[in-house]
C-alpha atoms as a PDB file:
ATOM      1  CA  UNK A   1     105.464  93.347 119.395  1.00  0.00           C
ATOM      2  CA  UNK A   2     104.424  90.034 118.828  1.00  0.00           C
ATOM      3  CA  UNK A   3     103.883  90.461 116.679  1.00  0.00           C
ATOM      4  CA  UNK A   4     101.625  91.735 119.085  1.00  0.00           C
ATOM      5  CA  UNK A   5      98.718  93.429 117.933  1.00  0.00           C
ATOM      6  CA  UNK A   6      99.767  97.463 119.202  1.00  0.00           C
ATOM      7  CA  UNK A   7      98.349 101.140 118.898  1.00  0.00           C
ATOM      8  CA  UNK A   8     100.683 104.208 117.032  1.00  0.00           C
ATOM      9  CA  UNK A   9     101.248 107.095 118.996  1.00  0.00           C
ATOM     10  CA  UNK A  10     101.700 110.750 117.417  1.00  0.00           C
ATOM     11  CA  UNK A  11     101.431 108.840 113.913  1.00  0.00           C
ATOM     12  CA  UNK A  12     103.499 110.563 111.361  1.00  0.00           C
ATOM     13  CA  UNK A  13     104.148 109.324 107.241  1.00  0.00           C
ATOM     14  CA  UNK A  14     105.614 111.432 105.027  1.00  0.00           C
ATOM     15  CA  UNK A  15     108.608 113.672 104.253  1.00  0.00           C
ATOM     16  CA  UNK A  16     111.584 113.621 106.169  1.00  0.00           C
ATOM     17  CA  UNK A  17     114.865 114.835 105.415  1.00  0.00           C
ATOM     18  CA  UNK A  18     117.954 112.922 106.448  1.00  0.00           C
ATOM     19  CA  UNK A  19     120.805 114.494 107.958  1.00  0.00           C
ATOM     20  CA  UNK A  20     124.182 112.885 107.240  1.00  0.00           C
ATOM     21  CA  UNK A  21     124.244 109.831 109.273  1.00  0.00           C
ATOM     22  CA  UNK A  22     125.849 106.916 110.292  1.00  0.00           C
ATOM     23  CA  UNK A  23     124.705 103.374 108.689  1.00  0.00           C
ATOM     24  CA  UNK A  24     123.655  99.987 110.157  1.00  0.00           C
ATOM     25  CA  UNK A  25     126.505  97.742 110.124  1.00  0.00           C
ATOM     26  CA  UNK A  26     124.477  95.180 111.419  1.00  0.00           C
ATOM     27  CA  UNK A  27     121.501  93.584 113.000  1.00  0.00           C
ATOM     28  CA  UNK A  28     121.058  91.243 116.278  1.00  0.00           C
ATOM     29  CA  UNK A  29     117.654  90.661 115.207  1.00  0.00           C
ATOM     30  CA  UNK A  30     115.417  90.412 112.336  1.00  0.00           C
ATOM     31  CA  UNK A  31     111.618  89.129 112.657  1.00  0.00           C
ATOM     32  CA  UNK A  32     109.274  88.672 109.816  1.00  0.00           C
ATOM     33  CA  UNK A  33     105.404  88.394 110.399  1.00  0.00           C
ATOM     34  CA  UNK A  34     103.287  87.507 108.130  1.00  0.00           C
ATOM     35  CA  UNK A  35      99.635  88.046 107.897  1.00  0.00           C
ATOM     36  CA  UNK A  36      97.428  86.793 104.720  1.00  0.00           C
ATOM     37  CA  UNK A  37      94.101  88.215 104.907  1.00  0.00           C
ATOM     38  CA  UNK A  38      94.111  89.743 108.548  1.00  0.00           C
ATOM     39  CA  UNK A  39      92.127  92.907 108.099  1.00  0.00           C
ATOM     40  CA  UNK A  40      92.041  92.893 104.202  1.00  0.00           C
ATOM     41  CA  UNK A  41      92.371  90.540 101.061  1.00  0.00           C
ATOM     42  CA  UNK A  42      96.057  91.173 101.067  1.00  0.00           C
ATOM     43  CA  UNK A  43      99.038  90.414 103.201  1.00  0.00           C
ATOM     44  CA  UNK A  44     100.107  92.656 105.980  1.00  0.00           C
ATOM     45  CA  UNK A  45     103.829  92.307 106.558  1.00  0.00           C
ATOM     46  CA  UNK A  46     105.577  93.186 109.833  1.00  0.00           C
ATOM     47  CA  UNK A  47     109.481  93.969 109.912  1.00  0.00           C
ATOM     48  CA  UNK A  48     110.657  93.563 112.934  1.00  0.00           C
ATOM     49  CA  UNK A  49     114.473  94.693 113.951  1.00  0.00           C
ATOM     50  CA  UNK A  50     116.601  95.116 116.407  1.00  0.00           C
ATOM     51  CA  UNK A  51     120.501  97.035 115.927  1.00  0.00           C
ATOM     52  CA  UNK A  52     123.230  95.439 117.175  1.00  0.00           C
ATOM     53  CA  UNK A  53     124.287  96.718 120.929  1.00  0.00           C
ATOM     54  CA  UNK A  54     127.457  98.598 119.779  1.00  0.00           C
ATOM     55  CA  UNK A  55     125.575 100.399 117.005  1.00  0.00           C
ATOM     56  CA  UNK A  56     126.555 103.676 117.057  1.00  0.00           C
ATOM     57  CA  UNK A  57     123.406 106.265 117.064  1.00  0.00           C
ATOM     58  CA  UNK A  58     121.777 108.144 115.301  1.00  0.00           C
ATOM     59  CA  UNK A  59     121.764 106.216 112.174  1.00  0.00           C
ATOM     60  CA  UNK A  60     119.930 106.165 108.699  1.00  0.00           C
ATOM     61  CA  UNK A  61     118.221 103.059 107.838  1.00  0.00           C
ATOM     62  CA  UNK A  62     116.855 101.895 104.340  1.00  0.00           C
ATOM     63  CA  UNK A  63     114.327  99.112 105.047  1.00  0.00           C
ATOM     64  CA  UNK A  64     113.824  97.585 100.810  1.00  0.00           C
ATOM     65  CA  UNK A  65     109.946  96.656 100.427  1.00  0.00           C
ATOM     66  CA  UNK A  66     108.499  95.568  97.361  1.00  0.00           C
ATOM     67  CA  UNK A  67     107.249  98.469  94.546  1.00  0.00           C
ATOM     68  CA  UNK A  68     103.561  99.536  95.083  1.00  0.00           C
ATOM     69  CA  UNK A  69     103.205  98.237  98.412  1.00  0.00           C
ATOM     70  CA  UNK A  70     101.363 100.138 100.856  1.00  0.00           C
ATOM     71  CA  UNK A  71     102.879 101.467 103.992  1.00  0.00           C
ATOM     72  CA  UNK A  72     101.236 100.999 107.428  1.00  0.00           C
ATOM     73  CA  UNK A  73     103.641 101.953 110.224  1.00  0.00           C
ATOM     74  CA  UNK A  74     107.368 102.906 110.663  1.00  0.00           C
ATOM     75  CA  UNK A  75     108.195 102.775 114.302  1.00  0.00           C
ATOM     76  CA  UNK A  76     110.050 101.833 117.253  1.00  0.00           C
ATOM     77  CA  UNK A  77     108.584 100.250 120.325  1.00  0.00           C
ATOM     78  CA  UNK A  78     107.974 102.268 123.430  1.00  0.00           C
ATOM     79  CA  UNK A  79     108.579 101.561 127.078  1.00  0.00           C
ATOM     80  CA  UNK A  80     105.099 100.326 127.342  1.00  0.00           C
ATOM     81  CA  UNK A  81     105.315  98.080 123.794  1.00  0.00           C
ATOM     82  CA  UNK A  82     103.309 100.894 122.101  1.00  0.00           C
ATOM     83  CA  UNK A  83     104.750 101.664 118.942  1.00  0.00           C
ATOM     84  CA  UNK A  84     105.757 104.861 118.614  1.00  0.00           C
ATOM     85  CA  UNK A  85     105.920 106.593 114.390  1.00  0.00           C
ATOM     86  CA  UNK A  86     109.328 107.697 112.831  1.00  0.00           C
ATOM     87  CA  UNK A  87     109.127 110.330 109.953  1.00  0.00           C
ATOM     88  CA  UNK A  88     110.193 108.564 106.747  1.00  0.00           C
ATOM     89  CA  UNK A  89     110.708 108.597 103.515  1.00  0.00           C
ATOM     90  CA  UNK A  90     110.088 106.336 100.463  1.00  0.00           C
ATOM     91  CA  UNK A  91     112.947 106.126  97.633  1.00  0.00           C
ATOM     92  CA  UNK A  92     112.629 103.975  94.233  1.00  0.00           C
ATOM     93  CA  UNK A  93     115.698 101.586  93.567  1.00  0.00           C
ATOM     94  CA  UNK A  94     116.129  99.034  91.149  1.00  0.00           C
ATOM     95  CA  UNK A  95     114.481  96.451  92.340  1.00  0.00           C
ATOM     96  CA  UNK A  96     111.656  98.378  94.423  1.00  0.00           C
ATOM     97  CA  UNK A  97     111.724 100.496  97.004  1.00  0.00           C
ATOM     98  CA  UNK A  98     113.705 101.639 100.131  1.00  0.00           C
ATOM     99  CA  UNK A  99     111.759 103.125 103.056  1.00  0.00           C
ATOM    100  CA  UNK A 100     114.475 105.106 105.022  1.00  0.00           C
ATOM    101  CA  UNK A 101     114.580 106.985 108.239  1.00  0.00           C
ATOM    102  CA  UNK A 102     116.633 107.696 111.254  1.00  0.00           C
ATOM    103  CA  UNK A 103     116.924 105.637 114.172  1.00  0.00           C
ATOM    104  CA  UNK A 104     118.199 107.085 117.631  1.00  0.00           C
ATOM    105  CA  UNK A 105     117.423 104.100 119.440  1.00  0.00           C
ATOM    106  CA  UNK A 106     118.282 100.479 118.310  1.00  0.00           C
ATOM    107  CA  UNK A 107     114.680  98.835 117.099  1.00  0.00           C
ATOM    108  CA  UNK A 108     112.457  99.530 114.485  1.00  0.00           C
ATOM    109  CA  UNK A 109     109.357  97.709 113.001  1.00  0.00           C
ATOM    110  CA  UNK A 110     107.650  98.432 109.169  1.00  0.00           C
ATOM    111  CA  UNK A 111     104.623  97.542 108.781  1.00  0.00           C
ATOM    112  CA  UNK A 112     103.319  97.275 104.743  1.00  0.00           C
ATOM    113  CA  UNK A 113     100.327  95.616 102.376  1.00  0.00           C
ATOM    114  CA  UNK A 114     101.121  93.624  99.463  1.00  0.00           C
ATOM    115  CA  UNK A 115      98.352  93.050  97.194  1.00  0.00           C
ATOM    116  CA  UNK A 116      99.825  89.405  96.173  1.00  0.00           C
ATOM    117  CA  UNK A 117      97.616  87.039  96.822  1.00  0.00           C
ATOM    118  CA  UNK A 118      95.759  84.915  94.178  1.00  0.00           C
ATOM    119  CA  UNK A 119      91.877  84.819  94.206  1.00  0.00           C
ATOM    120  CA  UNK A 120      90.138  82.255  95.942  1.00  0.00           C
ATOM    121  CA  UNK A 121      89.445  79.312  96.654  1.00  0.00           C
ATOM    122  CA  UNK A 122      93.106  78.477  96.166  1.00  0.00           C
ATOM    123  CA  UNK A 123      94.806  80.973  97.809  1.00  0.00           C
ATOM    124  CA  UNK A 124      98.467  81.544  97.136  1.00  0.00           C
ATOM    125  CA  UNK A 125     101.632  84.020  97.199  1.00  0.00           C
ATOM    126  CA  UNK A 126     105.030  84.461  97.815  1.00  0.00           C
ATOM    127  CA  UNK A 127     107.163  86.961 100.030  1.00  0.00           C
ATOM    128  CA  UNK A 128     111.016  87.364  99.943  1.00  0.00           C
ATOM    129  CA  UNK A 129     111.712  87.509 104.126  1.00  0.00           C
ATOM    130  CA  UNK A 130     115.439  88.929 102.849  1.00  0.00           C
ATOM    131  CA  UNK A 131     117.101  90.714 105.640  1.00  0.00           C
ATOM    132  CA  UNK A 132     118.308  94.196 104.693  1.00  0.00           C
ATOM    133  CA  UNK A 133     121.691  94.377 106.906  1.00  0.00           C
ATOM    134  CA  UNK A 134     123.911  91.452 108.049  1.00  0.00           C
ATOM    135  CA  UNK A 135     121.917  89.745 110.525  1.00  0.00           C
ATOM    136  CA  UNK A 136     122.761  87.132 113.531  1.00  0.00           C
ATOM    137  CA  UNK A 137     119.481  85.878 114.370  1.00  0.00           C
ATOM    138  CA  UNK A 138     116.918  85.790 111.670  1.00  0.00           C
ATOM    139  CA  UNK A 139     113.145  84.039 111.852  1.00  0.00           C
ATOM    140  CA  UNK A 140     109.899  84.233 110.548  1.00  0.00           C
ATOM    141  CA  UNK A 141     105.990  83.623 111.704  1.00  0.00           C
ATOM    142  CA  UNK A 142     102.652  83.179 109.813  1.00  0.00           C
ATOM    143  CA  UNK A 143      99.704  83.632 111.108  1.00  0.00           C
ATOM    144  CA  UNK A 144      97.193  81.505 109.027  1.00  0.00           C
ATOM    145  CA  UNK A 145      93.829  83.298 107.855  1.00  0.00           C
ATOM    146  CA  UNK A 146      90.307  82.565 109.763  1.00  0.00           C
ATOM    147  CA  UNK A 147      88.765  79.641 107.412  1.00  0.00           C
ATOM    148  CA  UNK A 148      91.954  78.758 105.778  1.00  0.00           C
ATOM    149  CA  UNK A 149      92.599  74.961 105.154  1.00  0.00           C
ATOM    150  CA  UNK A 150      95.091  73.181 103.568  1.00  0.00           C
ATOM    151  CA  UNK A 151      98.125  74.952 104.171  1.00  0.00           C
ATOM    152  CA  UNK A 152     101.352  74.162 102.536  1.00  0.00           C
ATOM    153  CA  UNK A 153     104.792  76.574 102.832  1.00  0.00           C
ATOM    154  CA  UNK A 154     108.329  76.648 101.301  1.00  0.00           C
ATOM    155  CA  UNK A 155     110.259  75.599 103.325  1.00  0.00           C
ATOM    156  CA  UNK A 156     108.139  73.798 105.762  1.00  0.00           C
ATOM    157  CA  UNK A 157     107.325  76.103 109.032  1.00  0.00           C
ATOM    158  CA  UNK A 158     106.787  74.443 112.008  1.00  0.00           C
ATOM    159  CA  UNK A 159     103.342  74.766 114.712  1.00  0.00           C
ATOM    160  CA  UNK A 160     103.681  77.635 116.775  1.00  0.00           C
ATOM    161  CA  UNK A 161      99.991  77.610 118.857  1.00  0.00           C
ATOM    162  CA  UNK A 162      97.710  79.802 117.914  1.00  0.00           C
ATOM    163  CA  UNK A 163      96.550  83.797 118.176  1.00  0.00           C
ATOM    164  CA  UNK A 164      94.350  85.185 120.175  1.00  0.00           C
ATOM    165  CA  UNK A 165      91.362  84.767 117.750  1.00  0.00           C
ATOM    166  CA  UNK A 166      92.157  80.599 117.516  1.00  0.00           C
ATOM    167  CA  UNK A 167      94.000  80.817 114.221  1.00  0.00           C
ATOM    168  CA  UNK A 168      97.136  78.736 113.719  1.00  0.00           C
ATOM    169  CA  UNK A 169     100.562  80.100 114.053  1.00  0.00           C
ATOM    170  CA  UNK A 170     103.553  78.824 112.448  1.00  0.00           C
ATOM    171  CA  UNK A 171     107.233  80.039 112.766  1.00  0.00           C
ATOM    172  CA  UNK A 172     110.792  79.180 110.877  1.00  0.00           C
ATOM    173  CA  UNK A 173     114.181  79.534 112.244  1.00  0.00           C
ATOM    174  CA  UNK A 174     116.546  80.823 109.762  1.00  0.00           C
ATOM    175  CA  UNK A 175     119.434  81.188 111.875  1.00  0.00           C
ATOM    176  CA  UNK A 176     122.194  84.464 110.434  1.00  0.00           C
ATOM    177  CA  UNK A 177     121.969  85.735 107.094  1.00  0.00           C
ATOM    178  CA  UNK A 178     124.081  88.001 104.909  1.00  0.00           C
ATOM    179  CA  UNK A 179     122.816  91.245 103.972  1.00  0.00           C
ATOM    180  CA  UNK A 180     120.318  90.745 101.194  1.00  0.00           C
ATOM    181  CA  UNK A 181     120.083  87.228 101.119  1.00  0.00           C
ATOM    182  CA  UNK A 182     117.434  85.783  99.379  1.00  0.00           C
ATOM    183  CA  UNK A 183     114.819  84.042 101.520  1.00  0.00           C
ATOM    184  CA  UNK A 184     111.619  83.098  99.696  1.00  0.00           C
ATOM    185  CA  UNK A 185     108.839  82.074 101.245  1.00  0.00           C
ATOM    186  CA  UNK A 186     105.914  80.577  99.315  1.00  0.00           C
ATOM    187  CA  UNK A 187     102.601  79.876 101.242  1.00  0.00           C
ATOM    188  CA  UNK A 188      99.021  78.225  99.709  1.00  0.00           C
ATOM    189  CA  UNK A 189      96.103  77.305 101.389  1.00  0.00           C
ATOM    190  CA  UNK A 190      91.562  77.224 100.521  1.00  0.00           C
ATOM    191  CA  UNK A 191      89.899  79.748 101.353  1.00  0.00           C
ATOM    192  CA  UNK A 192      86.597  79.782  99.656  1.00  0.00           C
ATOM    193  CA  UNK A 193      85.590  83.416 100.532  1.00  0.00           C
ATOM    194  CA  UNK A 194      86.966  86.682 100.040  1.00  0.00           C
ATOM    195  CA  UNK A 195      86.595  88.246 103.252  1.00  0.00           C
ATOM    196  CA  UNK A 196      89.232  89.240 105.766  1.00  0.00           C
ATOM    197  CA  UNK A 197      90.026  87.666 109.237  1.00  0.00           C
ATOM    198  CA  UNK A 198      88.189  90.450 110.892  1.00  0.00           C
ATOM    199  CA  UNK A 199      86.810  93.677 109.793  1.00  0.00           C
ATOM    200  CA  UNK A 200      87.232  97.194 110.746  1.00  0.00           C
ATOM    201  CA  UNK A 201      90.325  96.402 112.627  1.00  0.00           C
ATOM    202  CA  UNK A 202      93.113  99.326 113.687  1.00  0.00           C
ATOM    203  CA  UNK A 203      96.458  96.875 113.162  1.00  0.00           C
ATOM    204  CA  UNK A 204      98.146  97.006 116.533  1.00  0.00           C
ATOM    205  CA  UNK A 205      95.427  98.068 118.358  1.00  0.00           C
ATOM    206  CA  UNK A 206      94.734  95.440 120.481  1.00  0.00           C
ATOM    207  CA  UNK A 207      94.894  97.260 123.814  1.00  0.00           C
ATOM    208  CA  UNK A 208      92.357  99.385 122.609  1.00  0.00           C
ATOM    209  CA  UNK A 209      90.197  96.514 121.942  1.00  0.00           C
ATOM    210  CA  UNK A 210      90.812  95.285 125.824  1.00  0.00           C
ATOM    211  CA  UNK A 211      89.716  98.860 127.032  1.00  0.00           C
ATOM    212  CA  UNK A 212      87.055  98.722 124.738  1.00  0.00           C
ATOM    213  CA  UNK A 213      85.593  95.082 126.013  1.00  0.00           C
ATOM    214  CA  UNK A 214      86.067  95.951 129.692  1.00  0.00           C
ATOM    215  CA  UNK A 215      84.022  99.091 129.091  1.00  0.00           C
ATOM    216  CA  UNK A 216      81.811  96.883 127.346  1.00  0.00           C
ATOM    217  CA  UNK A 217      81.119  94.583 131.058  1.00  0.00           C
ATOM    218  CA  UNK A 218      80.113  97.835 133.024  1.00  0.00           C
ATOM    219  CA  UNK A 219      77.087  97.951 134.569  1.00  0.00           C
ATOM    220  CA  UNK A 220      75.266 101.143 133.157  1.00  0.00           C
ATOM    221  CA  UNK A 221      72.160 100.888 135.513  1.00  0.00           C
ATOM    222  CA  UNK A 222      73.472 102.780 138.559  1.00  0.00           C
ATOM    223  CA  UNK A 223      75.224 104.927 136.612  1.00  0.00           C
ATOM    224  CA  UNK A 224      71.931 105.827 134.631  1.00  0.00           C
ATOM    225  CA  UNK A 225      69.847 105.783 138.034  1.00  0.00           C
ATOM    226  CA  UNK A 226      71.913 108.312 139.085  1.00  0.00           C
ATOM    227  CA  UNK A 227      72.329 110.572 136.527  1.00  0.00           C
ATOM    228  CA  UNK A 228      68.053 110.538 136.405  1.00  0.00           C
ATOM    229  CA  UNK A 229      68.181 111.586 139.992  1.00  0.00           C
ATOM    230  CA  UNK A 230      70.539 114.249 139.304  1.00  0.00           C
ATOM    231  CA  UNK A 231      68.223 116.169 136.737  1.00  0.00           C
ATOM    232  CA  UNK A 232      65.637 115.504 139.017  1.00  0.00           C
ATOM    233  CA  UNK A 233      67.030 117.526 141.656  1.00  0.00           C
ATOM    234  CA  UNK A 234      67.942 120.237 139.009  1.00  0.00           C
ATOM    235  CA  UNK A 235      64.683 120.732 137.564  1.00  0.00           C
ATOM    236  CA  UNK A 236      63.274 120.873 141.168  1.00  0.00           C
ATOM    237  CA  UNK A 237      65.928 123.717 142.036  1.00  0.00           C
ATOM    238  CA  UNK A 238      64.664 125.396 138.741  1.00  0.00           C
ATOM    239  CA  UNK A 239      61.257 124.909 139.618  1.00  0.00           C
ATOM    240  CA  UNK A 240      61.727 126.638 143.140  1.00  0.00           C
ATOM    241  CA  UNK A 241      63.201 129.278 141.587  1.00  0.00           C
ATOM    242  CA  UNK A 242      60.578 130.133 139.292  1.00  0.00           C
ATOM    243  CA  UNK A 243      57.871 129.973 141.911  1.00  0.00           C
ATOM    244  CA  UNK A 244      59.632 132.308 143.971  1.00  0.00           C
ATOM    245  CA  UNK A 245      59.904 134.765 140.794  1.00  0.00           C
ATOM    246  CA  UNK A 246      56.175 134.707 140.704  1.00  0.00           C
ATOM    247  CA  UNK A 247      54.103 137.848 142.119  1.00  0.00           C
ATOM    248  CA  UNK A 248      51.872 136.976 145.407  1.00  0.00           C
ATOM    249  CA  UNK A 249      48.228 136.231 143.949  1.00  0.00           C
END
């Protein structure tokens, strides 16, 4: 997904009960995004993953996120990039919590809120971008908050252009990783104001946004002309009708 901005299909959260199943043994890909501040004053994690090919299916994945974060999407992609919801479930562990469901296909993506950030001006907080299976390519992207200056990260991320509102982009390489391996990542920038980089958005709904802006460029005025002309001719049908209703005078 791009972390592309997509829309949920059939979107389902809640109970699901897992059937015995195999496990992950392993993942070819794992892709953290990270969004301070996108469409509220928190940060909107995506979790991005991909099985390895000779994964054998179906299979029961736990996906650790931190305790009291909110859940926004557990899906795969579609043909068409759409994600597409997976019933889940959310289990406590030790350390925080383990959002679990079935995969019968190899990619997934969770999507969560963290309420971590520290108020303004000087914005700060820290994510752990910990893989939750043995993974052989693992990286990470930030996309940097409308009116944020100053931005400093650890480790260092490197320029990655920018989204398609302007913003910066930034993106670290962090190569395999063992399962569970700790990968902080601490990020601080100024941000005077409180307010989010836009408002009212649907996360992942970016297509919808494109239908909505080339509805937005069509020309009403023939269309309205039209329609006028039509109710025209229907009240004149009426009209005829009623006059021939009438007795002779």
């Amino acid at each position: 997904m791009m972390a592309a901005i997509i829309c949920l299909l059939a979107p389902l959260s809640g109970t699901l009960t897992v059937a015995a199943q195999g496990v992950p043994t392993g993942l070819d890909r794992w892709t953290v995004e990270v969004w301070p501040e996108y469409d509220r004053p928190a940060v909107l994690v995506l979790l991005n993953g991909a099985l390895q090919a000779d994964a054998g299916l179906p299979v029961t994945a736990r996906i650790p996120v931190p305790l009291g974060a909110e859940i926004n999407a557990v899906a795969y992609p579609g043909d068409d990039g759409r994600l597409i919801s997976i019933p889940w479930n959310s289990e406590l562990t030790a350390t925080g919590q383990d959002i679990v469901f079935t995969l019968d296909q190899p990619q997934f993506v969770v999507e969560y809120y963290a309420d971590v950030i520290s108020p303004p001006p000087s914005r700060s907080f820290e994510i752990d971008l910990a893989a939750p299976y043995a993974v052989q390519q693992a990286s990470a992207t930030l996309r940097l908050p409308a009116r944020a200056s100053d931005l400093q990260t650890t480790p260092a991320m490197e320029p990655a252009g920018t989204d398609s509102l302007g913003n910066p982009l930034l993106a670290l390489q962090l190569g395999p990783l063992a399962a569970g391996q700790p990968v902080p990542l601490s990020v601080s920038y100024t941000k005077a104001d409180n307010d989010p980089t836009v408002a009212n958005a649907v996360v992942g709904d970016e297509a919808v946004a494109q239908v909505s802006a080339a509805s937005a460029g069509v020309d009403w005025l023939p269309l309205a002309g039209g329609a006028i002309l039509g109710l025209l001719v229907i009240a004149g049908v009426v009209y005829w009708l009623w006059r021939r209703r009438q007795p002779a005078g």
